[in-house]
Each structure stands twice: as structure tokens, then as C-alpha cells.
C-alpha atoms as a PDB file:
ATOM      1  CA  UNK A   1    -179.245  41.863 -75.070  1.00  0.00           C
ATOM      2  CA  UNK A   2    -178.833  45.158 -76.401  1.00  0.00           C
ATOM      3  CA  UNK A   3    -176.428  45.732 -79.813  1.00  0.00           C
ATOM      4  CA  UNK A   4    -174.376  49.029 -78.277  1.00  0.00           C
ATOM      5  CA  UNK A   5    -174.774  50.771 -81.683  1.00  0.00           C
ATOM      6  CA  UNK A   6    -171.402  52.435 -82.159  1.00  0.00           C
ATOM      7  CA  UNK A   7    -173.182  56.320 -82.979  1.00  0.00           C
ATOM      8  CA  UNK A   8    -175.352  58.291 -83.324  1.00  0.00           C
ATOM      9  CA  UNK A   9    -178.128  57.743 -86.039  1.00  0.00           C
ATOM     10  CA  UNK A  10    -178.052  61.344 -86.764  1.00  0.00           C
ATOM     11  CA  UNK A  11    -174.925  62.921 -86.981  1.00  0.00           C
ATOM     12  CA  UNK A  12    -172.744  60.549 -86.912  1.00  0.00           C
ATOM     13  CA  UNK A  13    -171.258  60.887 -83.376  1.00  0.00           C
ATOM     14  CA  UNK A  14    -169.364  58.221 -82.009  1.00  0.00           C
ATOM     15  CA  UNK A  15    -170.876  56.722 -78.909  1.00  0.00           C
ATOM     16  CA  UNK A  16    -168.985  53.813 -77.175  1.00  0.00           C
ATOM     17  CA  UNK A  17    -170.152  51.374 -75.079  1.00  0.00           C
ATOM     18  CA  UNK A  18    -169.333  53.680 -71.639  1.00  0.00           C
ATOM     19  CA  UNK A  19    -171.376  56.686 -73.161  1.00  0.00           C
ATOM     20  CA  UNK A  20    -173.149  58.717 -71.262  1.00  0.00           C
ATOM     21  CA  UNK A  21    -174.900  60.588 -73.629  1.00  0.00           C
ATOM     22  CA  UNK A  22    -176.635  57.350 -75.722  1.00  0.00           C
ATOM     23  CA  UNK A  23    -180.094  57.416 -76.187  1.00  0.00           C
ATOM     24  CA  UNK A  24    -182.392  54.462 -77.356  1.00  0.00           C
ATOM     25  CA  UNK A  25    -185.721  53.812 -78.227  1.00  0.00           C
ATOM     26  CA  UNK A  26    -187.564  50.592 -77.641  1.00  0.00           C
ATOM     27  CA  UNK A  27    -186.593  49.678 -81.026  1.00  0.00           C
ATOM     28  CA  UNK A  28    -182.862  50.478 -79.969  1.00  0.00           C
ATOM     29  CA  UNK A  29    -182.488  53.234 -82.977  1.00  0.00           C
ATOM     30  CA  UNK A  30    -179.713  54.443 -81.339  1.00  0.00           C
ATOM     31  CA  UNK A  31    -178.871  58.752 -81.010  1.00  0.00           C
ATOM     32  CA  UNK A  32    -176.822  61.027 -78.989  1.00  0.00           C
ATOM     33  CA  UNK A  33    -178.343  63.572 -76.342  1.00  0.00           C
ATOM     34  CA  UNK A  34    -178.022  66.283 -78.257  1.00  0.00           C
ATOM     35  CA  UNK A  35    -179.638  65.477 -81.069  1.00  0.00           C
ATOM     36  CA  UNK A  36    -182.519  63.742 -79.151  1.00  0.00           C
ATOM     37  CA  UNK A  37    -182.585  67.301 -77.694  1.00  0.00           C
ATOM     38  CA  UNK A  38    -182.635  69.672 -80.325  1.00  0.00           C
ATOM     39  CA  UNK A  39    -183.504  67.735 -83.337  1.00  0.00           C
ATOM     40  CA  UNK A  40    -185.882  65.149 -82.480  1.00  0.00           C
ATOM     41  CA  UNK A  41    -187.500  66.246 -79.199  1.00  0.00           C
ATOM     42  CA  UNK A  42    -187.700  62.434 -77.788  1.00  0.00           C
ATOM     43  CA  UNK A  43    -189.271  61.357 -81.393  1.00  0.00           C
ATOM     44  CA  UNK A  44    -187.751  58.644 -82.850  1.00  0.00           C
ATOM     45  CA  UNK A  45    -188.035  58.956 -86.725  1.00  0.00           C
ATOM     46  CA  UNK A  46    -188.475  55.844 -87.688  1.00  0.00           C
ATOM     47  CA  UNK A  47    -191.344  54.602 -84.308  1.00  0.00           C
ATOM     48  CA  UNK A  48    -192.412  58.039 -83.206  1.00  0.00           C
ATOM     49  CA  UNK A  49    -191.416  56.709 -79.382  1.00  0.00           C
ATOM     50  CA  UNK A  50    -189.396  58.540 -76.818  1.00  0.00           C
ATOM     51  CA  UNK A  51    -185.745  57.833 -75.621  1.00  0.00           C
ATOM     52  CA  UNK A  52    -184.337  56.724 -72.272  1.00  0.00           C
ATOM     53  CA  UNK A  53    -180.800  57.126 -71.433  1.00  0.00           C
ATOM     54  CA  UNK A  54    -178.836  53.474 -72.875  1.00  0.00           C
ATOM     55  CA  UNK A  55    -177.346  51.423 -70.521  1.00  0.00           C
ATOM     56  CA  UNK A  56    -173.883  51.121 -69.922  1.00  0.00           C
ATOM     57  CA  UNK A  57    -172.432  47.490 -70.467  1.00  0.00           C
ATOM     58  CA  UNK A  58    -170.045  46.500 -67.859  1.00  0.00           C
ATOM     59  CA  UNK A  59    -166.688  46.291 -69.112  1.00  0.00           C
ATOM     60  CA  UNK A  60    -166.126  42.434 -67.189  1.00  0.00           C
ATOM     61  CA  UNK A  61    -167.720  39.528 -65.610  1.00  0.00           C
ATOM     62  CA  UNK A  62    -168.698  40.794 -61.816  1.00  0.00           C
ATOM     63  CA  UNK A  63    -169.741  37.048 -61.405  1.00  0.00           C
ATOM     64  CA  UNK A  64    -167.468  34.733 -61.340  1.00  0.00           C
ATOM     65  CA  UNK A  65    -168.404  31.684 -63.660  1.00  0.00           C
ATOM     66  CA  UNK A  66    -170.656  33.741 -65.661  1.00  0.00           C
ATOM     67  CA  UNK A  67    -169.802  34.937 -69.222  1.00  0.00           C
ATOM     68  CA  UNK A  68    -170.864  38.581 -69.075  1.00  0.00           C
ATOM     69  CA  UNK A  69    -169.237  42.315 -69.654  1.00  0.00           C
ATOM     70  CA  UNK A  70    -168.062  43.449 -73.014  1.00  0.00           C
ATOM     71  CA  UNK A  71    -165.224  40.814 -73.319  1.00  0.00           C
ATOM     72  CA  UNK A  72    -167.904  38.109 -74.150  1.00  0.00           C
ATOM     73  CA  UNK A  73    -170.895  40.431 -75.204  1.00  0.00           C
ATOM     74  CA  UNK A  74    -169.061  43.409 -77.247  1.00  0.00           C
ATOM     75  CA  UNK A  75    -170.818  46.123 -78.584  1.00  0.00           C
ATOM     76  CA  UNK A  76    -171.616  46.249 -82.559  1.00  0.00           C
ATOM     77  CA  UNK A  77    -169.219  47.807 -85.047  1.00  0.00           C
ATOM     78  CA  UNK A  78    -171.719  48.164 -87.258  1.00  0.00           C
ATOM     79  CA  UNK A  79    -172.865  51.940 -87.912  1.00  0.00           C
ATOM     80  CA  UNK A  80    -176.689  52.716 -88.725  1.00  0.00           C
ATOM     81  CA  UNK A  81    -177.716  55.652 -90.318  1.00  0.00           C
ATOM     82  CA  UNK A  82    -181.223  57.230 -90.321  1.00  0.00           C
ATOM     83  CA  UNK A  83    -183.333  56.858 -93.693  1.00  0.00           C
ATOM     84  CA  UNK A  84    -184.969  59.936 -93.083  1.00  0.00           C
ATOM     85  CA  UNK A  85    -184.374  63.721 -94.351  1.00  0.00           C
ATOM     86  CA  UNK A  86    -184.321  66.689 -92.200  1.00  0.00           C
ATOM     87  CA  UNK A  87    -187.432  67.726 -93.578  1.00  0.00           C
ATOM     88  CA  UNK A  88    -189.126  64.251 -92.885  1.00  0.00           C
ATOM     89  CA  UNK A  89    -187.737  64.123 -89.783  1.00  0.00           C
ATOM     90  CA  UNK A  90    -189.206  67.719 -89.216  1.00  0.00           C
ATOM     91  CA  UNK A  91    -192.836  66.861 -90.249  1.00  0.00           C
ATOM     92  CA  UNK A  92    -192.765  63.829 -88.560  1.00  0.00           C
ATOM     93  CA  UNK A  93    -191.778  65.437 -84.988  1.00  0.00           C
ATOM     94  CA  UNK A  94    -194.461  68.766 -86.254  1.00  0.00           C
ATOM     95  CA  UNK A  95    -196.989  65.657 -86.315  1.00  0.00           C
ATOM     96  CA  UNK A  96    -196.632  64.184 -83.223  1.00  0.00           C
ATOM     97  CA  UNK A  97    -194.934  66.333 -81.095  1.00  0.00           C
ATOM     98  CA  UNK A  98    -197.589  67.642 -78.983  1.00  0.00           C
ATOM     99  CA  UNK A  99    -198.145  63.958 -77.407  1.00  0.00           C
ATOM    100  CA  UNK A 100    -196.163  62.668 -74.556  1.00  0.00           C
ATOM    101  CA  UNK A 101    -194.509  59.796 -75.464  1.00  0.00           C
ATOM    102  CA  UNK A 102    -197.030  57.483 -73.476  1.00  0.00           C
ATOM    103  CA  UNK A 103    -199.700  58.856 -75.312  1.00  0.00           C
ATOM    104  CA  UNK A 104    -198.244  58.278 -79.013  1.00  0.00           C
END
């Protein structure tokens, strides 16, 4: 099941487990739209894959008897924090920017 990073990767945004504007990669690095946007342009900088919109986690158990939702599965605490620079970042989209993400 998916962690729910608690922000973005990037700047630092706070992005709760009912946020809209969560990215992931397949690797679950974790960013908000608008840096996915403007910064990255659907590179992750540590995979070079694209992003799809994160899921949202219901907040309770829609089946009764099973242990799902938030209140047994929360979402992590934990903040991450890309390794990267801005100028790493930037070569690293420069690279590979001109394939689509199937492609890289």
C-alpha cells in the first residue's frame, strides 16, 4: 500500500492524505502539481519516470469487517526531501526531456 508522503519532495509543500494536487512516481517520490509542472516536467529526479495524479486514501472502512481507510492504514509523517540540486535537477530533465515518459 502506498506511504501518503506528507509533501512535496521539492518545496516542501504540505500534501495530506485528501490532496488533490499529489503526484507520484512508480517509485512513490512523492511532489506537488506545481512543481511536477514547472520544475520537473513529469521527470522524476531521482528515476527519470513520469507522475500520475496519487490516490486519495479513504478516510474509513466502506466494508464492514474489513480494516481499511486511514484509521487503520494512516499516511506517513515522515517528510522526504530530494537529494538533488536545482542545477542537477535541471540537467537531468535537459537530458531526458525530449522522451515521453514511456519511452525513457
Amino acid at each position: 500500500m502506498l506511504e501518503l508522503r506528507p509533501n512535496c519532495e521539492l518545496c516542501d509543500k504540505d500534501l495530506p492524505p485528501d490532496a488533490l494536487d499529489a503526484c507520484i512516481c512508480s517509485y512513490e517520490c512523492t511532489y506537488c502539481a506545481d512543481c511536477v509542472e514547472t520544475v520537473l516536467h513529469n521527470i522524476c529526479p531521482t528515476c527519470g519516470g513520469g507522475f500520475a495524479p496519487r490516490p486519495v486514501r479513504p478516510r474509513r472502512s466502506w466494508r464492514e469487517g474489513l480494516n481499511l481507510g486511514l484509521a487503520y492504514h494512516p499516511a506517513s509523517q515522515k517528510r522526504r526531501y530530494c537529494q538533488f540540486t536545482g542545477g542537477e535537477i535541471e540537467a537531468h530533465v535537459a537530458r531526458i526531456r525530449h522522451l515521453k515518459p514511456e519511452e525513457r
